[in-house]
C-alpha atoms as a PDB file:
ATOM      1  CA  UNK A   1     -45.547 -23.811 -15.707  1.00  0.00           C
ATOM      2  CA  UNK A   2     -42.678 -21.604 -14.779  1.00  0.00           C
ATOM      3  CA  UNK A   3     -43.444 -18.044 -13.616  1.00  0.00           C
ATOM      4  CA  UNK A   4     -41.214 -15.150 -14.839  1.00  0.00           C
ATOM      5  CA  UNK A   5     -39.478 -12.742 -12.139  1.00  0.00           C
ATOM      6  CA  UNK A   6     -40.928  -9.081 -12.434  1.00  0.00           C
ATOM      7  CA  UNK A   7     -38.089  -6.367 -12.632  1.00  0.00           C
ATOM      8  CA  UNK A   8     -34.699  -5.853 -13.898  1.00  0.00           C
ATOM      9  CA  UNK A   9     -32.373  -8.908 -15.042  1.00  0.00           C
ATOM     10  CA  UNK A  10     -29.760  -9.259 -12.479  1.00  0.00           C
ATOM     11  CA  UNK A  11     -26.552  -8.432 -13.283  1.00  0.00           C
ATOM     12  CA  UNK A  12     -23.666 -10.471 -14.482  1.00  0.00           C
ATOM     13  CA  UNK A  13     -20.408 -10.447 -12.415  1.00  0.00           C
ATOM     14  CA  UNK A  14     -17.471 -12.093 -14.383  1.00  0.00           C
ATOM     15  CA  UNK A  15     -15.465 -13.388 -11.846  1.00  0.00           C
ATOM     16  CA  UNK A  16     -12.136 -13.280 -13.196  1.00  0.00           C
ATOM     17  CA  UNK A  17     -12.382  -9.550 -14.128  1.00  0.00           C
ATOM     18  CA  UNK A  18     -13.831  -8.768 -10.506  1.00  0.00           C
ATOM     19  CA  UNK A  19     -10.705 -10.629  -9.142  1.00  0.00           C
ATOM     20  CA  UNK A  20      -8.006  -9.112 -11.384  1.00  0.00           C
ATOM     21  CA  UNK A  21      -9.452  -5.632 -10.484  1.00  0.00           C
ATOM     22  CA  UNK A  22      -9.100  -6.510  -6.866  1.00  0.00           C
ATOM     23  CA  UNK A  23      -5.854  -7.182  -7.451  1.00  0.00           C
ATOM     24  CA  UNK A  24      -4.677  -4.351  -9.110  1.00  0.00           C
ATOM     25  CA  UNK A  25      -6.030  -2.798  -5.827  1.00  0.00           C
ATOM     26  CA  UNK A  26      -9.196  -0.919  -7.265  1.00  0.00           C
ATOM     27  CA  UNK A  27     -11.685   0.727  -4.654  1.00  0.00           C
ATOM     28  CA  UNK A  28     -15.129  -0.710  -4.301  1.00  0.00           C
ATOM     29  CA  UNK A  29     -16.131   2.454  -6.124  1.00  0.00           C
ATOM     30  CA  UNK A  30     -13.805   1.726  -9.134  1.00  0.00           C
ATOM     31  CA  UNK A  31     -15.397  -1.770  -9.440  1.00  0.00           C
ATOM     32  CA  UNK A  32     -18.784  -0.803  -9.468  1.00  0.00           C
ATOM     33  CA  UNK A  33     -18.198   1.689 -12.308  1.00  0.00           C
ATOM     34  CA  UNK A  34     -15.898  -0.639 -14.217  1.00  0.00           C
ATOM     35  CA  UNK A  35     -18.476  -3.861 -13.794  1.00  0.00           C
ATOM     36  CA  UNK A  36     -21.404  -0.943 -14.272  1.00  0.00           C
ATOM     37  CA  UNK A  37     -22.960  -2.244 -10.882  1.00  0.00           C
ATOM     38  CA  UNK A  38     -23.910  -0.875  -7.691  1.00  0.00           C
ATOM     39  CA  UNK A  39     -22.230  -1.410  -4.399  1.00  0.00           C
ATOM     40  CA  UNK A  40     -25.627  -3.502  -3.223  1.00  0.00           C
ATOM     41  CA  UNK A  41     -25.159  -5.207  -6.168  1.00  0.00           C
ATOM     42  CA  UNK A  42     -21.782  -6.203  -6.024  1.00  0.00           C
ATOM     43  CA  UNK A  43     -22.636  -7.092  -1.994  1.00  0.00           C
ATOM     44  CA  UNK A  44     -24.869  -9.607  -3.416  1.00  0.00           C
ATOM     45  CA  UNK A  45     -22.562 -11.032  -6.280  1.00  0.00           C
ATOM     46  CA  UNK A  46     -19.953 -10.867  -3.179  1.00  0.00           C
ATOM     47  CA  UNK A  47     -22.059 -13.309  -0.892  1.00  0.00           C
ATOM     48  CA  UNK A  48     -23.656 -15.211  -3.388  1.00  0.00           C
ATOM     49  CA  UNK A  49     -20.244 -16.685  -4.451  1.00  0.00           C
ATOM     50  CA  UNK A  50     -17.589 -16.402  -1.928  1.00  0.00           C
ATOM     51  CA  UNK A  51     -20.136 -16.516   1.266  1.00  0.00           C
ATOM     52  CA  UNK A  52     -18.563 -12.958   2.362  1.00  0.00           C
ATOM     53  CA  UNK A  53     -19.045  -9.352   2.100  1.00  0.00           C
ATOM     54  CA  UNK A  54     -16.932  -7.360   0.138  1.00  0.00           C
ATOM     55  CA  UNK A  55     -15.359  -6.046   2.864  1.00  0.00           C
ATOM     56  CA  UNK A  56     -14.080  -9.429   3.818  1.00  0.00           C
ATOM     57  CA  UNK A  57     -13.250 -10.516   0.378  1.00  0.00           C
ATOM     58  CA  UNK A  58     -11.325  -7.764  -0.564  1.00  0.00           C
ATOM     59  CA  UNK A  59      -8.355  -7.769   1.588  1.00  0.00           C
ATOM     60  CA  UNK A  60      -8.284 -11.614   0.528  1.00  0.00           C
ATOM     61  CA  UNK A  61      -8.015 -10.533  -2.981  1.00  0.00           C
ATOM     62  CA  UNK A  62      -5.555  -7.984  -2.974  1.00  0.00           C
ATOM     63  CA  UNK A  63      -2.844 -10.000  -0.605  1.00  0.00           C
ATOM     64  CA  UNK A  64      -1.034 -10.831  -4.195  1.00  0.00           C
ATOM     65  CA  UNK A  65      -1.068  -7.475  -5.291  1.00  0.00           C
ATOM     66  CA  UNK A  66       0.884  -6.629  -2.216  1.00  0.00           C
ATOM     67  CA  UNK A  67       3.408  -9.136  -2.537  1.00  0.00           C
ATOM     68  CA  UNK A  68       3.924  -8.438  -6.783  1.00  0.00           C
ATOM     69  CA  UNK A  69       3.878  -4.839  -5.744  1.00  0.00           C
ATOM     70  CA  UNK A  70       6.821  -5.958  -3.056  1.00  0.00           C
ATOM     71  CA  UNK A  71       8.785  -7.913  -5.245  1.00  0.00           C
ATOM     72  CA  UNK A  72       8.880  -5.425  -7.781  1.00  0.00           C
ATOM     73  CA  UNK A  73      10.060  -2.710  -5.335  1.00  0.00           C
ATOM     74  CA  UNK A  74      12.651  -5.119  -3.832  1.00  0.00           C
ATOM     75  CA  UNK A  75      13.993  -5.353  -6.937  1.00  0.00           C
ATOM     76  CA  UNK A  76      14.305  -1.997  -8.077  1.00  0.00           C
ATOM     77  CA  UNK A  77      15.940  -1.080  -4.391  1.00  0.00           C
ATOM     78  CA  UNK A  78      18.262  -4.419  -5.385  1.00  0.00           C
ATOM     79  CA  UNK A  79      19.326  -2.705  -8.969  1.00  0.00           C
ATOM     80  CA  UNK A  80      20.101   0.469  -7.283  1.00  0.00           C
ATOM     81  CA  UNK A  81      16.925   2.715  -7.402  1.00  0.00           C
ATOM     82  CA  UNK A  82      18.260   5.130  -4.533  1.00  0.00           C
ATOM     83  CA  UNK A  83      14.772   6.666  -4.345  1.00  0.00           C
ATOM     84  CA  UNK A  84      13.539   3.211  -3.952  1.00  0.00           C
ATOM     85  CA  UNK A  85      16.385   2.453  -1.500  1.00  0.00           C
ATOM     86  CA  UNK A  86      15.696   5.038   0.689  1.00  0.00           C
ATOM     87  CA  UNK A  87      11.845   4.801   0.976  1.00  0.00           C
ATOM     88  CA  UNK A  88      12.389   0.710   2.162  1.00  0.00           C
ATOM     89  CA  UNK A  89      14.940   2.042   4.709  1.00  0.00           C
ATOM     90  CA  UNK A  90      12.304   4.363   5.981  1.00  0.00           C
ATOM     91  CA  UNK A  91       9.683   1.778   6.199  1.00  0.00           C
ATOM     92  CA  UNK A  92      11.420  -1.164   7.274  1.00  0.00           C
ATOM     93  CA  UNK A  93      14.376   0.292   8.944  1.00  0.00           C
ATOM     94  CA  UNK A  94      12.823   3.400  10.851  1.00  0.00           C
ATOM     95  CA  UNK A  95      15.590   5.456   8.904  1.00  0.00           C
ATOM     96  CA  UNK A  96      14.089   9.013   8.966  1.00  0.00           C
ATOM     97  CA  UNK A  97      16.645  10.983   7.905  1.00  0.00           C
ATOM     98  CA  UNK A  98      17.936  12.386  10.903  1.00  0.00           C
ATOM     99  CA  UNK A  99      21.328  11.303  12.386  1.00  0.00           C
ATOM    100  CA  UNK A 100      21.693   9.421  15.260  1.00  0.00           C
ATOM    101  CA  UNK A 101      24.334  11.462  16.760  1.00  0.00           C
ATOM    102  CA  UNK A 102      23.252  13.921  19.519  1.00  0.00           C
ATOM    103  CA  UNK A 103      23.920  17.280  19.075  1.00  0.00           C
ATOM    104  CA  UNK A 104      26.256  18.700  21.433  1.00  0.00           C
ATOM    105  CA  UNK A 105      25.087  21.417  24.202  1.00  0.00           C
ATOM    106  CA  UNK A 106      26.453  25.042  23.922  1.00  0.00           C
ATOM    107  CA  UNK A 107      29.241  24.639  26.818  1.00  0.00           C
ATOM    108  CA  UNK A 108      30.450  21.408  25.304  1.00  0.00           C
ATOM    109  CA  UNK A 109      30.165  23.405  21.583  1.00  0.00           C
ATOM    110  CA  UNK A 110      32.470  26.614  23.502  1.00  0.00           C
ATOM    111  CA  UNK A 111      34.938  23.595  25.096  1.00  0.00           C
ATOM    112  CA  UNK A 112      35.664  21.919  21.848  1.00  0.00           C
ATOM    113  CA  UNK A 113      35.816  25.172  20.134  1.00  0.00           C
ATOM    114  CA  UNK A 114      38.526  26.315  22.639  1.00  0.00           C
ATOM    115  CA  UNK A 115      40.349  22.974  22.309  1.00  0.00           C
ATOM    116  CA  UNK A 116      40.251  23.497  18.684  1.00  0.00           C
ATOM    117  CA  UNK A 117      41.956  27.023  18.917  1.00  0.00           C
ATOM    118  CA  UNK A 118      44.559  26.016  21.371  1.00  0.00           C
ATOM    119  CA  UNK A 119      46.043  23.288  19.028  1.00  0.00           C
ATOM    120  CA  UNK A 120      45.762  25.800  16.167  1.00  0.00           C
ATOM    121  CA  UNK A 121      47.547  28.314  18.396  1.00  0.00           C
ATOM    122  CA  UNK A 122      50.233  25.760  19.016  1.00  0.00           C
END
């Protein structure tokens, strides 16, 4: 004889739709709500069948995301996307926006300015 567990059913966790909304990089929250779970809940689903917490799991999960998100920005910068362009440059390149060139102090500023005049003047 077989004796029935008292309480709610437990909840079903398809584990192909938990993955795919890891990787479109969904917070725990969004999850939950999508898979109509709790966060304990989802804890448990989390350990029962990868042997981790979420919190371990997750980053795991959403390493492809990062790279398809990648390659698709790569490839816009590639076509041209100047927007794109410039925001990679930023990242990768530590381009802020500010030139490299040192702006001159006020006596050098008067000198040039004087140098400038005299070969007008001449």
């Amino acid at each position: 004889m077989t004796t029935k567990k008292k309480g709610r059913p437990e909840s079903q966790i398809d584990r192909e739709q938990f993955e795919e909304l890891c990787s479109m990089l969904c917070t725990e929250r969004e999850i939950c709500a999508v898979l109509k779970v709790s966060a304990s809940t989802l804890l448990r689903y989390c350990k029962k069948t990868y042997k981790k917490t979420f919190e371990e799991v997750y980053p795991d999960l959403i390493n492809e995301a990062k790279v398809s998100l990648r390659r698709l920005q790569w490839q816009a910068a590639q076509s041209g996307n100047v927007s794109m362009l410039i925001w990679l440059g930023k990242c990768w390149l530590g381009q802020d926006g500010t030139p490299d060139v040192e702006e001159p102090k006020e006596d050098e500023k008067d000198e040039a300015l004087e140098q400038l005049l005299s070969e007008y003047d001449n």
